[in-house]
C-alpha atoms as a PDB file:
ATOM      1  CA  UNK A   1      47.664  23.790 -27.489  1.00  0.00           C
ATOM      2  CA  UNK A   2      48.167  22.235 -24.233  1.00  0.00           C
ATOM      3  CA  UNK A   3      45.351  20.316 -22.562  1.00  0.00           C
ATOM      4  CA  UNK A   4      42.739  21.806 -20.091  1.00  0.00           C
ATOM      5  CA  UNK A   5      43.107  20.677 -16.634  1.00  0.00           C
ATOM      6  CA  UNK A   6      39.885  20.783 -14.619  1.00  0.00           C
ATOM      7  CA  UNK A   7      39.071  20.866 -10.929  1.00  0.00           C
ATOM      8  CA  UNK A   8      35.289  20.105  -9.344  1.00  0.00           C
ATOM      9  CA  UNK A   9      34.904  22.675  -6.556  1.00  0.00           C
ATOM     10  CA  UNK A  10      32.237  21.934  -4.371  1.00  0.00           C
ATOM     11  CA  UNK A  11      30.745  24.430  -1.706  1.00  0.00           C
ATOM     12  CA  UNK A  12      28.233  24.127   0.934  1.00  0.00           C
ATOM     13  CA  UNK A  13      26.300  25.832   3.711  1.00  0.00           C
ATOM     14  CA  UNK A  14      23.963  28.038   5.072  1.00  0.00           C
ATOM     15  CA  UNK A  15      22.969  30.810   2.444  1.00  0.00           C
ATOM     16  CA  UNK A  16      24.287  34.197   3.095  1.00  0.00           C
ATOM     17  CA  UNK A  17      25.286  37.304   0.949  1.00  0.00           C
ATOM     18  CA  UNK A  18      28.663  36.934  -0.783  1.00  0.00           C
ATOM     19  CA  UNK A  19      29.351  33.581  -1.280  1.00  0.00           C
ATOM     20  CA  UNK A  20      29.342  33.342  -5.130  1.00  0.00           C
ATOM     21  CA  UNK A  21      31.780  36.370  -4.901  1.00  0.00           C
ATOM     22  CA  UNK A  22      34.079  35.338  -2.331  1.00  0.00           C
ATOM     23  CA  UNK A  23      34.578  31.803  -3.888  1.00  0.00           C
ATOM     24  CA  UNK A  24      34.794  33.700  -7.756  1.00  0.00           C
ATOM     25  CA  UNK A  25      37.170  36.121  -5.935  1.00  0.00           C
ATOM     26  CA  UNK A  26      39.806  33.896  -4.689  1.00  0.00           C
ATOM     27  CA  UNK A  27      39.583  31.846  -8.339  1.00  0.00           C
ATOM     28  CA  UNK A  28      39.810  35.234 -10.290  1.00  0.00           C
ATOM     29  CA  UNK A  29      43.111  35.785  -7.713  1.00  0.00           C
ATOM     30  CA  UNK A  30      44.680  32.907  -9.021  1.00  0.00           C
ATOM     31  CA  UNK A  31      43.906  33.332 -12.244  1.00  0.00           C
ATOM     32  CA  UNK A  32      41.644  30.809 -12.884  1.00  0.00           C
ATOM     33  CA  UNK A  33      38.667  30.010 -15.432  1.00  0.00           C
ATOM     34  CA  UNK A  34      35.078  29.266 -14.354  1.00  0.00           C
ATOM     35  CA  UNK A  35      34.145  26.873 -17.489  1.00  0.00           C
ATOM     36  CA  UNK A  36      30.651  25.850 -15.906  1.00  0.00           C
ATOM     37  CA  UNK A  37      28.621  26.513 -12.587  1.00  0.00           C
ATOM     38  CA  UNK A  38      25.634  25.331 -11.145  1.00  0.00           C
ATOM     39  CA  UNK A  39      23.643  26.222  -7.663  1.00  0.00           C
ATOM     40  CA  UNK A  40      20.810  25.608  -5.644  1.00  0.00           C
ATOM     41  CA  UNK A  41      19.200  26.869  -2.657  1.00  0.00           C
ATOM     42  CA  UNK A  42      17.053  24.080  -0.900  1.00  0.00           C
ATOM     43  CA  UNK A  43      15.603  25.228   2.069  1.00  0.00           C
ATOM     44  CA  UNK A  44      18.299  27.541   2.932  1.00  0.00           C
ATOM     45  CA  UNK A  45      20.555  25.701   2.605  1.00  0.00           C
ATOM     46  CA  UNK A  46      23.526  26.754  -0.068  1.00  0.00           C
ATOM     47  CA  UNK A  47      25.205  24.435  -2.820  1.00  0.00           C
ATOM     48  CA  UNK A  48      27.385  25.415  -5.593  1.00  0.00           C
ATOM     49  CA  UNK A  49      29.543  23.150  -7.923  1.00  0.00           C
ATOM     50  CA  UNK A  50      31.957  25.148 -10.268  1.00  0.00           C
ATOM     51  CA  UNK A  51      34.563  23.302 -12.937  1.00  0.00           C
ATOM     52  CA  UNK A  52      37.758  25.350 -13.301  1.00  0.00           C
ATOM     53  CA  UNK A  53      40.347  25.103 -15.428  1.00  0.00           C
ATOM     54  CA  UNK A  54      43.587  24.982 -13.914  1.00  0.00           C
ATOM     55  CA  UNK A  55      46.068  24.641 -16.605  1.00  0.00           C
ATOM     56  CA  UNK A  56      48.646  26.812 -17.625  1.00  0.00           C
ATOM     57  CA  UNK A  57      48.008  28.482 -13.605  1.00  0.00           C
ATOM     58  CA  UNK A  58      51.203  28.782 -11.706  1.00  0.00           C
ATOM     59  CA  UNK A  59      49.967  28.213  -8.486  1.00  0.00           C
ATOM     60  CA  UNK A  60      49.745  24.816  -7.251  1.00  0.00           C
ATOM     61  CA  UNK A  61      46.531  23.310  -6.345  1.00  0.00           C
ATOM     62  CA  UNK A  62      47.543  23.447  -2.766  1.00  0.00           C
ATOM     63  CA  UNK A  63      47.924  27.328  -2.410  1.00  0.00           C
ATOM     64  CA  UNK A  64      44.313  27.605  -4.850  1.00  0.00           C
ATOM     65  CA  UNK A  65      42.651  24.852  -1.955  1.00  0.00           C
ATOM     66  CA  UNK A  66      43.917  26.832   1.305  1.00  0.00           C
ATOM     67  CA  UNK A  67      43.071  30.091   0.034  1.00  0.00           C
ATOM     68  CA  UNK A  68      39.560  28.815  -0.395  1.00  0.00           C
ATOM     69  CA  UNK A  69      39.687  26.996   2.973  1.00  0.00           C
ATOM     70  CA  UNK A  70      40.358  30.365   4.400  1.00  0.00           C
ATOM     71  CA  UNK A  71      37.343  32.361   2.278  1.00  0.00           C
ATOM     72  CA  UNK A  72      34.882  29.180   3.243  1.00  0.00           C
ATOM     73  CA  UNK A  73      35.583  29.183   7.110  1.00  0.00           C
ATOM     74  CA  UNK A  74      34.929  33.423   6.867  1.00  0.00           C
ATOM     75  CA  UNK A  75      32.007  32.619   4.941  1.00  0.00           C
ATOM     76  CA  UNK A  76      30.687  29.774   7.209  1.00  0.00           C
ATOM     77  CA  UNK A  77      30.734  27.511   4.024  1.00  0.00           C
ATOM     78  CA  UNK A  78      32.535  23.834   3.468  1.00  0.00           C
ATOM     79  CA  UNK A  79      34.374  23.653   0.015  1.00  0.00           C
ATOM     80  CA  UNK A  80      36.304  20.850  -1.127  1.00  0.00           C
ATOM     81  CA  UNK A  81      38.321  20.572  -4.456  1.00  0.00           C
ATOM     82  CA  UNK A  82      39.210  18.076  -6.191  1.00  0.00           C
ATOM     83  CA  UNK A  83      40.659  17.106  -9.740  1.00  0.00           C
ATOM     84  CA  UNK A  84      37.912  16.005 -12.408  1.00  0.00           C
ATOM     85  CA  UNK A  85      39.361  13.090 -13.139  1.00  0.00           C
ATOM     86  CA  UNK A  86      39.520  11.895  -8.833  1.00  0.00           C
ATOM     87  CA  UNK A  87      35.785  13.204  -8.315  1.00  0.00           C
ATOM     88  CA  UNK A  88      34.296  11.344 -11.618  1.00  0.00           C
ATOM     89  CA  UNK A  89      35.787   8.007 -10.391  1.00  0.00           C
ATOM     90  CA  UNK A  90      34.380   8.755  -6.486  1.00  0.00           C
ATOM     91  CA  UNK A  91      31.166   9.608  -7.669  1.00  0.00           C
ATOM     92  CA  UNK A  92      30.586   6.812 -10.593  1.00  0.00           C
ATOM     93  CA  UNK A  93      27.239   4.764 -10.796  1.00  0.00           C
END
């Protein structure tokens, strides 16, 4: 079985209707797993960080990243992905 391959999404903004479903959208298009999410609202103001498995996907990561540059900037949202491995060492203690 082949390893997983992860990527930390990251999305943030004002709070609006359909954010959750445009971001899940555009990872469901690609084929690609949700394996944990967590949001928040804090005083209207939006944050979501998902971990997605990309392997075995046959997109590359750059199609996956502009597609969700395009859903963010019709959303009004900033998302940034990154592999697991690059946003663990950026964000160490």
């Amino acid at each position: 079985m082949a390893e997983k391959e992860h990527v930390v999404i990251t999305v943030t903004g004002q709070d609006r209707v359909g954010i959750v479903a445009g971001v899940s959208k555009v990872l469901a298009d690609f084929g690609l797993n949700i394996v944990d999410i967590s949001q928040t609202l804090l005083q209207n103001i939006f944050a979501m960080i998902l971990l997605v498995d990309i392997s075995g996907s046959p997109h590359s990561l750059a199609d996956v990243e502009a597609a969700l540059k395009k859903v963010g900037e019709a959303l009004g949202v900033k998302i940034v992905i990154q592999h697991e491995d690059i946003f663990r060492y950026m964000h160490r203690i």
